[in-house]
C-alpha atoms as a PDB file:
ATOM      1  CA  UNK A   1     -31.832  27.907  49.915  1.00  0.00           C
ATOM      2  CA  UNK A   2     -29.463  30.612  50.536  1.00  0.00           C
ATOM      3  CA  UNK A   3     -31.216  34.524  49.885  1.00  0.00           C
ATOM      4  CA  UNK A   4     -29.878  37.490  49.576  1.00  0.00           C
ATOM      5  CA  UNK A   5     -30.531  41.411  50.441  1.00  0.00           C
ATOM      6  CA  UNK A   6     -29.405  44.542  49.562  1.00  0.00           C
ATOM      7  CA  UNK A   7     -29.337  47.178  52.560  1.00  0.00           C
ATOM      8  CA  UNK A   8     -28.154  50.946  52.363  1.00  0.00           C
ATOM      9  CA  UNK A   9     -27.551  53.795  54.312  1.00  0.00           C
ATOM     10  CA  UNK A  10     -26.033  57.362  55.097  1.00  0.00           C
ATOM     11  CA  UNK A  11     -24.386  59.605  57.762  1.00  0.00           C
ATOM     12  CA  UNK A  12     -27.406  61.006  59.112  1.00  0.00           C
ATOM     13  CA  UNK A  13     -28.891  57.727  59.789  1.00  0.00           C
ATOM     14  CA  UNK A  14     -26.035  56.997  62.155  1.00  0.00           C
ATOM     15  CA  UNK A  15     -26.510  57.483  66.113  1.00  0.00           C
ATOM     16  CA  UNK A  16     -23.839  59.117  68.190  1.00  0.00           C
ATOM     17  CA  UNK A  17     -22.333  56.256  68.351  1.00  0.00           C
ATOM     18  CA  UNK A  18     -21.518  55.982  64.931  1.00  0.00           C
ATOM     19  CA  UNK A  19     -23.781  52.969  64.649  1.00  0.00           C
ATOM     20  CA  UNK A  20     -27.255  52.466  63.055  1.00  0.00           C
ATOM     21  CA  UNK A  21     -29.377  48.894  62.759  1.00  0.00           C
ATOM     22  CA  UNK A  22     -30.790  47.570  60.176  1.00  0.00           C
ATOM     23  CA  UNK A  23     -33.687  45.040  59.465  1.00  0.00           C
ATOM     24  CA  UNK A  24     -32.681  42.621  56.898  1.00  0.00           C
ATOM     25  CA  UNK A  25     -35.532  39.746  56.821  1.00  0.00           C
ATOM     26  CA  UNK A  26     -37.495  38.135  58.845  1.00  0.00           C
ATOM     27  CA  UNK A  27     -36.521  35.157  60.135  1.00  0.00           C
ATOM     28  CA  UNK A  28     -33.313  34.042  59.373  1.00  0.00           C
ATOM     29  CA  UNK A  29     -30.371  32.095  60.152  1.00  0.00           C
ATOM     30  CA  UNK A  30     -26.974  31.409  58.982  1.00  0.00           C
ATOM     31  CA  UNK A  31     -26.185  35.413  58.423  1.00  0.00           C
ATOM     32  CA  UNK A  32     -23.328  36.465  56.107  1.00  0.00           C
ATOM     33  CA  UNK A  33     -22.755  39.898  56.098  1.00  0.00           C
ATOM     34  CA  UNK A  34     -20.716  42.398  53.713  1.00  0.00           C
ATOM     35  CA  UNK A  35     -19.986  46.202  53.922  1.00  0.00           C
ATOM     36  CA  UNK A  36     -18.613  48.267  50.743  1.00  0.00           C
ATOM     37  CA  UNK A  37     -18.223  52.274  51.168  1.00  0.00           C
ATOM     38  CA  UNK A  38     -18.945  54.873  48.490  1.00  0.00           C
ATOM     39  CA  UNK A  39     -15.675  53.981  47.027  1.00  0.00           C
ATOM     40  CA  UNK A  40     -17.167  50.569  46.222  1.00  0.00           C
ATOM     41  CA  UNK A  41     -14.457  49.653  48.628  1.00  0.00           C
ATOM     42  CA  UNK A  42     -14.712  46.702  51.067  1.00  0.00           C
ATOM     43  CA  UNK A  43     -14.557  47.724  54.712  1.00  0.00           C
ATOM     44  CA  UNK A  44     -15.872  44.015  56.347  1.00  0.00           C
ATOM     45  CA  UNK A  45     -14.101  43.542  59.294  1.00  0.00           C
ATOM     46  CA  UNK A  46     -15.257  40.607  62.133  1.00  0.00           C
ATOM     47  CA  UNK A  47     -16.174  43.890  64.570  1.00  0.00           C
ATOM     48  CA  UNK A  48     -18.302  45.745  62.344  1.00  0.00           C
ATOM     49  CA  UNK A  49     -21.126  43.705  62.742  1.00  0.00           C
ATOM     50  CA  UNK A  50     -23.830  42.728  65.806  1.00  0.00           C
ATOM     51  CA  UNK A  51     -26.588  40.140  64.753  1.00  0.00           C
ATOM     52  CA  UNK A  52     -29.273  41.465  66.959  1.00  0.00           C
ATOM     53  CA  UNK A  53     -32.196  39.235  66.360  1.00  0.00           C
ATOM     54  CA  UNK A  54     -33.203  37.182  63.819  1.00  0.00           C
ATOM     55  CA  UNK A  55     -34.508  40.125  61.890  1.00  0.00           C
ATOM     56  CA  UNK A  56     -32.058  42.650  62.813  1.00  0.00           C
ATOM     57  CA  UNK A  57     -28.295  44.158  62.464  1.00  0.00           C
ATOM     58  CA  UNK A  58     -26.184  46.586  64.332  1.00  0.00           C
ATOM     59  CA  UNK A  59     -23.249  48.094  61.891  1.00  0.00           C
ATOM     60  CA  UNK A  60     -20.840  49.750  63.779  1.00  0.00           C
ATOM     61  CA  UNK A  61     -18.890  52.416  61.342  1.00  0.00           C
ATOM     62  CA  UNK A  62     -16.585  53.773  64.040  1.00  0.00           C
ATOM     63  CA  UNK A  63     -16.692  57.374  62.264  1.00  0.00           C
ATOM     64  CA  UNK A  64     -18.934  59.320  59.981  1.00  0.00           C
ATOM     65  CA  UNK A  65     -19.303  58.188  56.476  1.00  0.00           C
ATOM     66  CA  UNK A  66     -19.899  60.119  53.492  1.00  0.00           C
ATOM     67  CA  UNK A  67     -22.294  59.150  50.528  1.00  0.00           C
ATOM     68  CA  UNK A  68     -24.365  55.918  50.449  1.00  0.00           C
ATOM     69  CA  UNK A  69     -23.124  52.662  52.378  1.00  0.00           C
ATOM     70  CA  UNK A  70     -24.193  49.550  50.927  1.00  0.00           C
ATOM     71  CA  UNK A  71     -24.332  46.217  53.413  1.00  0.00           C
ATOM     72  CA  UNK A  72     -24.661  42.729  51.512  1.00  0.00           C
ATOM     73  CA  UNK A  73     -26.738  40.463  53.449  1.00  0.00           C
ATOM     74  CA  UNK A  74     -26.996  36.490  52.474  1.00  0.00           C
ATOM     75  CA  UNK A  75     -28.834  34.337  54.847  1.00  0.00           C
ATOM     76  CA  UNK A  76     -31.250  31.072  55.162  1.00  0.00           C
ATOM     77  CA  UNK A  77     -34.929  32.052  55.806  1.00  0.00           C
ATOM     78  CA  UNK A  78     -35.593  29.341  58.811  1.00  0.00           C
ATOM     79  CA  UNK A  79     -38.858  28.817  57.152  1.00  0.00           C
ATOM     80  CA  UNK A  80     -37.221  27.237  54.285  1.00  0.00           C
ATOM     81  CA  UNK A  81     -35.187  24.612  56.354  1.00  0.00           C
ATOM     82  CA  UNK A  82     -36.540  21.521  56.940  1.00  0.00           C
ATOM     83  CA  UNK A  83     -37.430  20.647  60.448  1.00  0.00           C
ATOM     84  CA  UNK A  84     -36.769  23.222  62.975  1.00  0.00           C
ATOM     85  CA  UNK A  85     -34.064  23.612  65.866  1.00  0.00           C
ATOM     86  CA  UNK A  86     -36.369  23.420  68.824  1.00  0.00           C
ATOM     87  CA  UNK A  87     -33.621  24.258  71.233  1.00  0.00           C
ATOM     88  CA  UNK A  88     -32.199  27.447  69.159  1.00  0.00           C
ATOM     89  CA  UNK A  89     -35.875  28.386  68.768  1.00  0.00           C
ATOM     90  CA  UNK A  90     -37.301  28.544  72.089  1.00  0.00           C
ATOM     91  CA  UNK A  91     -37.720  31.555  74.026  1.00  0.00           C
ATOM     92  CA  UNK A  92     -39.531  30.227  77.158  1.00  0.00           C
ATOM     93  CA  UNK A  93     -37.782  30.246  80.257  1.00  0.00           C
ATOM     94  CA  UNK A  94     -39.591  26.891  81.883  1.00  0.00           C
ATOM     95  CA  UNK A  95     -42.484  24.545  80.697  1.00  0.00           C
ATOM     96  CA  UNK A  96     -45.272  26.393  82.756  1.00  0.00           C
ATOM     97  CA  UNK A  97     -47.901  25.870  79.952  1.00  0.00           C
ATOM     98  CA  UNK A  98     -48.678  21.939  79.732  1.00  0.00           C
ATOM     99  CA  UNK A  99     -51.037  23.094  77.000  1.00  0.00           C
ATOM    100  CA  UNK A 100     -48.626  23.364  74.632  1.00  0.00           C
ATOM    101  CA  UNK A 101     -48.634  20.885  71.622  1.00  0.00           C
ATOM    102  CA  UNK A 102     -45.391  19.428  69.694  1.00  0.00           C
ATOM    103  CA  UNK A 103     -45.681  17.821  65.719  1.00  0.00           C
ATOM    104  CA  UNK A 104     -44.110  14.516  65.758  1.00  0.00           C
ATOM    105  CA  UNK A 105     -42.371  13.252  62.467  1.00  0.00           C
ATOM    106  CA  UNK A 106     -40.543  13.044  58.971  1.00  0.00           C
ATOM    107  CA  UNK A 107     -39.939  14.626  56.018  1.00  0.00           C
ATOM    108  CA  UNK A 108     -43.032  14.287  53.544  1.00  0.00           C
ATOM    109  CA  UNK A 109     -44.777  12.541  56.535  1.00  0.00           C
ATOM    110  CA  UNK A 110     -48.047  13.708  58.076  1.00  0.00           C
ATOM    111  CA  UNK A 111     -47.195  14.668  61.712  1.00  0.00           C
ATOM    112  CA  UNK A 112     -48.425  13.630  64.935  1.00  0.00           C
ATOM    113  CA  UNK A 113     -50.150  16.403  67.042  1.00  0.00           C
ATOM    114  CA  UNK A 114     -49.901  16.062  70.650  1.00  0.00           C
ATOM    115  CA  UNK A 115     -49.956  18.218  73.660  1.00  0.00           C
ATOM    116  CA  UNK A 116     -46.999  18.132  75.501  1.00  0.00           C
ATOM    117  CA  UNK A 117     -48.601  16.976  78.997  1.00  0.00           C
ATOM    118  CA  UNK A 118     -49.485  13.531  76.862  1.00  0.00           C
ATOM    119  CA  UNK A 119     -46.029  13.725  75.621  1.00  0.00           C
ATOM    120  CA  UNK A 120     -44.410  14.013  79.141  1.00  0.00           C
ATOM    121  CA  UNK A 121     -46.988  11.189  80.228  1.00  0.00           C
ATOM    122  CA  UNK A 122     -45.766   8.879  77.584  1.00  0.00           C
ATOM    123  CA  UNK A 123     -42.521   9.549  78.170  1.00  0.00           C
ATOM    124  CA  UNK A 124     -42.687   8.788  81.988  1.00  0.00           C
ATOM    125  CA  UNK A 125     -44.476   5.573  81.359  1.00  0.00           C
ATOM    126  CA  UNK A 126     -41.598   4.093  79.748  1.00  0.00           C
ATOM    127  CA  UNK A 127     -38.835   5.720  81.451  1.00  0.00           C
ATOM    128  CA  UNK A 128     -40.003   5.913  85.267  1.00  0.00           C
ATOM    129  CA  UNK A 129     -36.908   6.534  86.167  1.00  0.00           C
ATOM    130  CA  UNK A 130     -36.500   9.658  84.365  1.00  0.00           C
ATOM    131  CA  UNK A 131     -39.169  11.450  87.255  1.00  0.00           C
ATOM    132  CA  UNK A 132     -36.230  11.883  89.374  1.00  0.00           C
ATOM    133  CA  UNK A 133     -37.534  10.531  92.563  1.00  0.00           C
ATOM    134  CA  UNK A 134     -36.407   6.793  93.046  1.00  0.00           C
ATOM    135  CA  UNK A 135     -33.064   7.010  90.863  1.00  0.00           C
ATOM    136  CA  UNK A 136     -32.494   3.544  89.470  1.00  0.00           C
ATOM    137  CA  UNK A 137     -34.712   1.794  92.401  1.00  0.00           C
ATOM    138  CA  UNK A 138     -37.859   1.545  89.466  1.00  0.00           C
ATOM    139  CA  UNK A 139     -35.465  -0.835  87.444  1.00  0.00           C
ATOM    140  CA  UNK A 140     -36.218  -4.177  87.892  1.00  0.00           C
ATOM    141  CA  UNK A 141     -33.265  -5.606  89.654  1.00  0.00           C
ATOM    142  CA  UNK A 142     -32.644  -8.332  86.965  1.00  0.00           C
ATOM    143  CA  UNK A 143     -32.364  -5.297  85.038  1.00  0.00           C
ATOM    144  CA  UNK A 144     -30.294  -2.847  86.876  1.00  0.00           C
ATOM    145  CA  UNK A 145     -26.480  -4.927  86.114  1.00  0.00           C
ATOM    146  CA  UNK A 146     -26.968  -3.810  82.145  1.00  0.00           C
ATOM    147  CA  UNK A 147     -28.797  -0.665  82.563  1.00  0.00           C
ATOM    148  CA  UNK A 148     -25.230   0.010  85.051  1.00  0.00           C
ATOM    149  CA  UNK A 149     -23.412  -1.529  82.352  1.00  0.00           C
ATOM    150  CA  UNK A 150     -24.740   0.232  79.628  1.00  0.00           C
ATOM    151  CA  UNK A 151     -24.070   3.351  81.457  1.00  0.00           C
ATOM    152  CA  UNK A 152     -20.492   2.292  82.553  1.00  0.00           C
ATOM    153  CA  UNK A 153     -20.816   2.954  86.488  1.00  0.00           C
ATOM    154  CA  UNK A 154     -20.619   0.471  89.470  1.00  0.00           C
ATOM    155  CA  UNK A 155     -22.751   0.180  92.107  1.00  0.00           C
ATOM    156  CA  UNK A 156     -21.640   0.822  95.861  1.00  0.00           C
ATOM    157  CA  UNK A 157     -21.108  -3.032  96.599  1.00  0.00           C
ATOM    158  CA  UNK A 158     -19.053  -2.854  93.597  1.00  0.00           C
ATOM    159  CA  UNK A 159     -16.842   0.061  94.072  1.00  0.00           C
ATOM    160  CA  UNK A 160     -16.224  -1.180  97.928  1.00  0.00           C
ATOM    161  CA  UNK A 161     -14.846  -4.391  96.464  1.00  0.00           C
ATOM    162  CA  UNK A 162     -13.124  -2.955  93.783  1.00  0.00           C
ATOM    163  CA  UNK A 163     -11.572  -0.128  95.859  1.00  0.00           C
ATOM    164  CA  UNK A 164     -11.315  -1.266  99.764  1.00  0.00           C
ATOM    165  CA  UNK A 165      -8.756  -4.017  99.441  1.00  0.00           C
ATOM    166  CA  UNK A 166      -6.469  -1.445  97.605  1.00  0.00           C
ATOM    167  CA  UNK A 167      -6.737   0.893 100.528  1.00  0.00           C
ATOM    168  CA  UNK A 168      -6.282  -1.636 103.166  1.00  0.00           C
ATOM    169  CA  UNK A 169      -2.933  -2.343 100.824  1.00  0.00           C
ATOM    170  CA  UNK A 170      -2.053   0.571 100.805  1.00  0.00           C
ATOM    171  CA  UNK A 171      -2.705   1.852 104.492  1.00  0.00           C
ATOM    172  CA  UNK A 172      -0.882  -1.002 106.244  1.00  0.00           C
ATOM    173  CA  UNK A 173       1.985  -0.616 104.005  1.00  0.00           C
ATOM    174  CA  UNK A 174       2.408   3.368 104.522  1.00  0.00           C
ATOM    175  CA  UNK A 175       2.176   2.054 108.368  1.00  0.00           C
ATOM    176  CA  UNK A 176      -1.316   4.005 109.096  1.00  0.00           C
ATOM    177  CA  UNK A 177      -1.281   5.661 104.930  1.00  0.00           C
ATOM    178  CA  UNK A 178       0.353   9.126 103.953  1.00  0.00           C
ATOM    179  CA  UNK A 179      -2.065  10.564 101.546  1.00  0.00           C
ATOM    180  CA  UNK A 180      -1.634  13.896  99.085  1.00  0.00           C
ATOM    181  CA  UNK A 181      -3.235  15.470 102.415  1.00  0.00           C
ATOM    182  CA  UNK A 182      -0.699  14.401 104.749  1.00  0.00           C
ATOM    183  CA  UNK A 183       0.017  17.450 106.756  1.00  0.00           C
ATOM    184  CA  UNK A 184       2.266  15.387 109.680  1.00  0.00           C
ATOM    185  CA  UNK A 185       6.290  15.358 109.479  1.00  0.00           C
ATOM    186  CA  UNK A 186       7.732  12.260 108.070  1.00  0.00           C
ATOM    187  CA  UNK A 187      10.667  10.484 107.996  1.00  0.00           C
ATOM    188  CA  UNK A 188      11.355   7.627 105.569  1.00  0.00           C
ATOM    189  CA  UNK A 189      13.495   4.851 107.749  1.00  0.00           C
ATOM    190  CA  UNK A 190      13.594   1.813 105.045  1.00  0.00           C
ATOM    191  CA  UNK A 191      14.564   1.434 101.832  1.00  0.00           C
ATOM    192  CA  UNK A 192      10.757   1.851 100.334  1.00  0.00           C
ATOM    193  CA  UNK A 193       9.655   3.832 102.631  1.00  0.00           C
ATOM    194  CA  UNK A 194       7.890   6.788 100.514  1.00  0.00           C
ATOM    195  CA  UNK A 195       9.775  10.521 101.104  1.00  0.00           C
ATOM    196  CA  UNK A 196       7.394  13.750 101.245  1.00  0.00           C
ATOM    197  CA  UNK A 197       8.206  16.932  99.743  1.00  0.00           C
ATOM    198  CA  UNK A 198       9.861  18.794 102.514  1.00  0.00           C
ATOM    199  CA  UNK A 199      12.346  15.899 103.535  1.00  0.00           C
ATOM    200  CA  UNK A 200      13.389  15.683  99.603  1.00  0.00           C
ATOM    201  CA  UNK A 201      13.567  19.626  99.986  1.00  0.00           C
ATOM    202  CA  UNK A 202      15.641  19.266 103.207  1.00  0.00           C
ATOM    203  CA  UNK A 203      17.875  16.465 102.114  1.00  0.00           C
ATOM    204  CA  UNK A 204      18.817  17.544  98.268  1.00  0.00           C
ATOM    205  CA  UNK A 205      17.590  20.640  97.106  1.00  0.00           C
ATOM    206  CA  UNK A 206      20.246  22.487  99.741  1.00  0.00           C
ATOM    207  CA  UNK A 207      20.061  23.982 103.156  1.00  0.00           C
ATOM    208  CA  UNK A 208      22.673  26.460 104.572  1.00  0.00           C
ATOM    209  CA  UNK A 209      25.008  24.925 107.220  1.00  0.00           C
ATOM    210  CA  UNK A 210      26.690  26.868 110.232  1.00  0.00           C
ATOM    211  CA  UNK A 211      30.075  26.598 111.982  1.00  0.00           C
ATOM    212  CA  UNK A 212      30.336  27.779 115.920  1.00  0.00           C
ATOM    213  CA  UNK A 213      32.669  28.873 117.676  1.00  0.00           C
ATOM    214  CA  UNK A 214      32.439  25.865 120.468  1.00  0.00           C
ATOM    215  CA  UNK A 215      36.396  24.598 121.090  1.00  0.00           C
ATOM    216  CA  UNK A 216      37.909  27.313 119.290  1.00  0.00           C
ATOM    217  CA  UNK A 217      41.620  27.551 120.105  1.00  0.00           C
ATOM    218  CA  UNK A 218      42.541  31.138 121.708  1.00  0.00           C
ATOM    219  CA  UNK A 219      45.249  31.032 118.327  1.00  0.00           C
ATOM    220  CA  UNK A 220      42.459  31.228 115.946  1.00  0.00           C
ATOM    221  CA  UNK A 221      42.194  35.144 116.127  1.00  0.00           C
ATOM    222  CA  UNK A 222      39.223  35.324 113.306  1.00  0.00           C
ATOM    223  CA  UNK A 223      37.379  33.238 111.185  1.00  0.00           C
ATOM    224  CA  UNK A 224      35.528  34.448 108.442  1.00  0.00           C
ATOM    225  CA  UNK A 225      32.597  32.235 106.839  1.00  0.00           C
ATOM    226  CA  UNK A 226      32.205  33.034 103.408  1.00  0.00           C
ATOM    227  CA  UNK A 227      30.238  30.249 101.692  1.00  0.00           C
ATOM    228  CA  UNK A 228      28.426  26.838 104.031  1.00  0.00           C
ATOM    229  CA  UNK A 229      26.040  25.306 101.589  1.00  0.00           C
ATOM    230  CA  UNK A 230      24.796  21.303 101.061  1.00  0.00           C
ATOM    231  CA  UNK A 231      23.403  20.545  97.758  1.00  0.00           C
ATOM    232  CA  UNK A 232      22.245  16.446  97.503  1.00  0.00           C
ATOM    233  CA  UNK A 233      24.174  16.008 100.459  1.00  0.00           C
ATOM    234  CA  UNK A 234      27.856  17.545  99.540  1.00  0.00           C
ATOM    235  CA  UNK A 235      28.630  20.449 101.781  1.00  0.00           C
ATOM    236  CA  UNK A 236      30.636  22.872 100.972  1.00  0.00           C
ATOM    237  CA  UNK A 237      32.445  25.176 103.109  1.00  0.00           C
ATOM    238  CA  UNK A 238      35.020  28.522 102.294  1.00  0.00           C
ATOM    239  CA  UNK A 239      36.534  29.545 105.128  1.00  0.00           C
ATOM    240  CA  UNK A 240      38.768  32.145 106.321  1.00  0.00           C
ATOM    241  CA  UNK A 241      40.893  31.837 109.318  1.00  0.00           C
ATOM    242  CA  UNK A 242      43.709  34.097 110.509  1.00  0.00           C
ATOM    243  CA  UNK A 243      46.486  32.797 113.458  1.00  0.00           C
ATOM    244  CA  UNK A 244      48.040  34.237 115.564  1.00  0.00           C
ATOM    245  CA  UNK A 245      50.964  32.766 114.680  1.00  0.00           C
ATOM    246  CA  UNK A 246      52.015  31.372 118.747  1.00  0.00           C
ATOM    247  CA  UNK A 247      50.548  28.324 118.318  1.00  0.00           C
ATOM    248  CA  UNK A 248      53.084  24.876 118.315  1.00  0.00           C
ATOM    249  CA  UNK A 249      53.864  23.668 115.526  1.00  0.00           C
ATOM    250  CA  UNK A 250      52.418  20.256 113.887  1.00  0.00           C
ATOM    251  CA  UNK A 251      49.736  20.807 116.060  1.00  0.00           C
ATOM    252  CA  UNK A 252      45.952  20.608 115.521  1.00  0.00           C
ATOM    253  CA  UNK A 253      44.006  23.558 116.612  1.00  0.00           C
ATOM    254  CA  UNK A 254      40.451  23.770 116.651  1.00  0.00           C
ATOM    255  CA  UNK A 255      38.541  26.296 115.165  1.00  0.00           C
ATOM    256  CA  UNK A 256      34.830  25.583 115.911  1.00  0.00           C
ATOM    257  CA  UNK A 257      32.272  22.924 115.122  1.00  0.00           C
ATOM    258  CA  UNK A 258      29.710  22.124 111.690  1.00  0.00           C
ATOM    259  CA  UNK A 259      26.566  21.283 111.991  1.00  0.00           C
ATOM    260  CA  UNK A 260      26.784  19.136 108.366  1.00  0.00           C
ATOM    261  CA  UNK A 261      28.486  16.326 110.264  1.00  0.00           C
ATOM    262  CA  UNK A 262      30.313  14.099 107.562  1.00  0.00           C
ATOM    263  CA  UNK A 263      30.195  10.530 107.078  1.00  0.00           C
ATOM    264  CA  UNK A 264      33.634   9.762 107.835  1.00  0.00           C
ATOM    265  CA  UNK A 265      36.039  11.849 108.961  1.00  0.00           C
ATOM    266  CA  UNK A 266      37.467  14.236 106.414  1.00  0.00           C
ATOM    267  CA  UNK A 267      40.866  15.409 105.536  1.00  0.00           C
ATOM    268  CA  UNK A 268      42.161  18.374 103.142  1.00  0.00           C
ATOM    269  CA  UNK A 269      44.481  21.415 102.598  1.00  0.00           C
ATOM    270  CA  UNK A 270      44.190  25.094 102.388  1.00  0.00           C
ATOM    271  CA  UNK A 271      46.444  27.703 101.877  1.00  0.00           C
ATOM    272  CA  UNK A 272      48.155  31.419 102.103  1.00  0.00           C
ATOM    273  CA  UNK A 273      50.261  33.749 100.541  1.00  0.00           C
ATOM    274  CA  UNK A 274      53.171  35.171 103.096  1.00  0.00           C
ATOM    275  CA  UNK A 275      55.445  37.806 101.221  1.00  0.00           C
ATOM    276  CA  UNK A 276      54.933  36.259  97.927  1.00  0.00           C
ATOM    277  CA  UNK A 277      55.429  32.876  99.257  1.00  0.00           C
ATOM    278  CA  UNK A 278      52.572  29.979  98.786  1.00  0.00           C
ATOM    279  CA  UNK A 279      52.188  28.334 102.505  1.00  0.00           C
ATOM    280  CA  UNK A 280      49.859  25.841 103.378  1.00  0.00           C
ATOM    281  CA  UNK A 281      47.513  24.629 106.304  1.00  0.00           C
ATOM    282  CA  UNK A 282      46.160  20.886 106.790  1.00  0.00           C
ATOM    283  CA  UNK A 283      42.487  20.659 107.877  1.00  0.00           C
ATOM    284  CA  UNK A 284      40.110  17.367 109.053  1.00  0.00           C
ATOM    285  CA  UNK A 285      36.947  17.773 110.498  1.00  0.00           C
ATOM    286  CA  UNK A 286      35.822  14.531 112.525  1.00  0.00           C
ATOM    287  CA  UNK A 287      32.430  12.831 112.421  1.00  0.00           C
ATOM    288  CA  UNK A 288      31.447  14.626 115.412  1.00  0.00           C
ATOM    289  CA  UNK A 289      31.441  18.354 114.034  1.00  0.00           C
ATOM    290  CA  UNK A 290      34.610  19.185 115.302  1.00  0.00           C
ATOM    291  CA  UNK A 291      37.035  21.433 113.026  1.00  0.00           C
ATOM    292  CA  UNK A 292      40.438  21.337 113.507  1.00  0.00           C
ATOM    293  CA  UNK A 293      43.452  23.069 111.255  1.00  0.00           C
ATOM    294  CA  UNK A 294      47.223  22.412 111.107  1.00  0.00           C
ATOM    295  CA  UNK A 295      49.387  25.479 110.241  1.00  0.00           C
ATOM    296  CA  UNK A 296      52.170  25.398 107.980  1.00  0.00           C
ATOM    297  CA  UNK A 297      53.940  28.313 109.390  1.00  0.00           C
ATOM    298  CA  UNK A 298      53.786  29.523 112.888  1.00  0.00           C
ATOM    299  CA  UNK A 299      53.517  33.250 112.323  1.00  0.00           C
ATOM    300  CA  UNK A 300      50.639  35.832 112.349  1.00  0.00           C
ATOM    301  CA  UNK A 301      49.006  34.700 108.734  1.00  0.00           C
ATOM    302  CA  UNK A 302      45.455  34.294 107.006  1.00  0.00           C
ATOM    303  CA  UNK A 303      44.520  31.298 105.350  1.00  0.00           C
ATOM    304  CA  UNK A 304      42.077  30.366 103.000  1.00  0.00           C
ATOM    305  CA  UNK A 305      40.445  26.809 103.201  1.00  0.00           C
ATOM    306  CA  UNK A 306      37.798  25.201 100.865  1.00  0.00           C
ATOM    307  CA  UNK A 307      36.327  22.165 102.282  1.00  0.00           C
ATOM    308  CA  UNK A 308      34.148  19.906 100.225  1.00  0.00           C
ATOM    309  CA  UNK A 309      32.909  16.878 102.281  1.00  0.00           C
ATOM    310  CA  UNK A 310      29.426  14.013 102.291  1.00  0.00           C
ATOM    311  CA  UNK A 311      27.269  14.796 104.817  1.00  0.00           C
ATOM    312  CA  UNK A 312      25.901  11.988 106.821  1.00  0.00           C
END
């Protein structure tokens, strides 16, 4: 049954820290607290209050208060509780006492008085197991398939049937087995051939390409690379080239080599602006790397080329 306290106090029985602890009954659980000022004004909040103990309160004001402060306590006295909470209760660190006696029973029952070394005893008798030192080797083994059961684990014979011809499965088919710990490069070659993160990385989340200078015709006075990116295997390239304008004309002339080579050979078209007037350049680059351009106009001039191609 739920009981209830009145507790006051004033300024000067506050400590420097503004705080002061009060004894509200002995023995108690369940602790509801209220605080109302002078002013008969609630000032409850959740960090006003410290249970202690089971006797004792800490208030914490936070400032000085004036007049009388009245705190509201409402709590279960444990001994009115049936039964009692032996694990909330205790206070011992370790069983070192084997003297110590436990009542065994019901409500409106007479209990059983024991000590707790019979207890233990008992206890051991029927579950030999629970001593700790043979594990599940003091089941009977016509016994040991439920007790396993009933506790839902298998036993080492069981797991290695369960679980071995999976691996084998699995480790012939990954040629040798790529685990989550696989630390060795990797290269899928077949069509279900697993892919690791870095050659997924590599392949389609982009890489930065390069063009040299290897072959370049002596007409191709500059090139300028402004943008050599593949993204899920599409490069693309902006380029830009200026001539020296005493090249032939239709001819190819090579400005460098990629090293995104493209599946097939590519073809495409670029262009420039010569006193107001739109000119344009042919470009291919061949499956080998190789870049080559095709002026429109054979004239000092600088063109600009954006090449799109699949990478191989």
């Amino acid at each position: 049954m739920a009981k209830f306290t009145t507790l006051t106090f004033t300024n000067d029985d506050l400590d420097s820290n503004f705080e002061v602890e009060l004894i509200h009954g002995k023995n108690t659980e369940n602790v509801i607290l209220s605080w109302v000022d002078e002013n008969n004004i609630d000032r409850t909040t959740t960090d006003v209050f410290t249970v202690l103990d089971a006797n004792t309160i800490k208030v914490s004001c936070g400032s000085s208060v004036t007049g009388t402060q009245t705190v509201v306590v409402c709590y279960d006295d444990i001994l009115s509780i049936t039964g009692r909470k032996l694990f909330e209760l205790a206070n011992l660190s370790s069983l070192d006492d084997q003297n110590y006696r436990l009542a065994l029973g019901k409500k409106n029952a007479p209990a059983v008085n024991v000590s707790l070394q019979n207890f233990l005893t008992w206890l051991t008798s029927v579950l030999p197991f629970m001593k700790g030192e043979n594990g599940l080797s003091d089941i009977p083994t016509n016994k040991k398939g439920a007790a396993r059961s009933n506790l839902s684990v298998y036993s080492k014979t069981e797991v290695d049937a369960r679980v071995t011809p999976k691996l084998d499965a699995y480790s012939s088919g990954m040629g040798g087995g790529l685990g989550h710990l696989n630390s060795t490069p990797y290269t899928p070659v077949s069509d279900y051939n697993p892919a690791t993160k870095k050659y997924v990385d590599d392949k389609f989340l982009g890489s930065e390409g390069t063009l040299s200078d290897e072959g370049r015709n002596t007409f191709v006075d500059s090139v300028g690379v402004l943008l050599f990116s593949v993204r899920s295997r599409i490069a693309l390239l902006n380029i830009q080239i200026t001539t020296l304008g005493k090249y032939t004309p239709e001819a190819w002339i090579q400005v460098g080599k990629v090293n995104k080579l493209p599946v097939v050979q590519q073809y495409g078209g670029g262009f420039s602006i010569q006193s107001r007037t739109y000119e344009s350049i042919l470009w291919t680059i061949k499956t080998d790397g190789t870049l080559l351009v095709k002026p429109g106009l054979n004239t000092t001039i600088t063109w600009y080329l954006n090449i799109s191609y699949f990478v191989a």
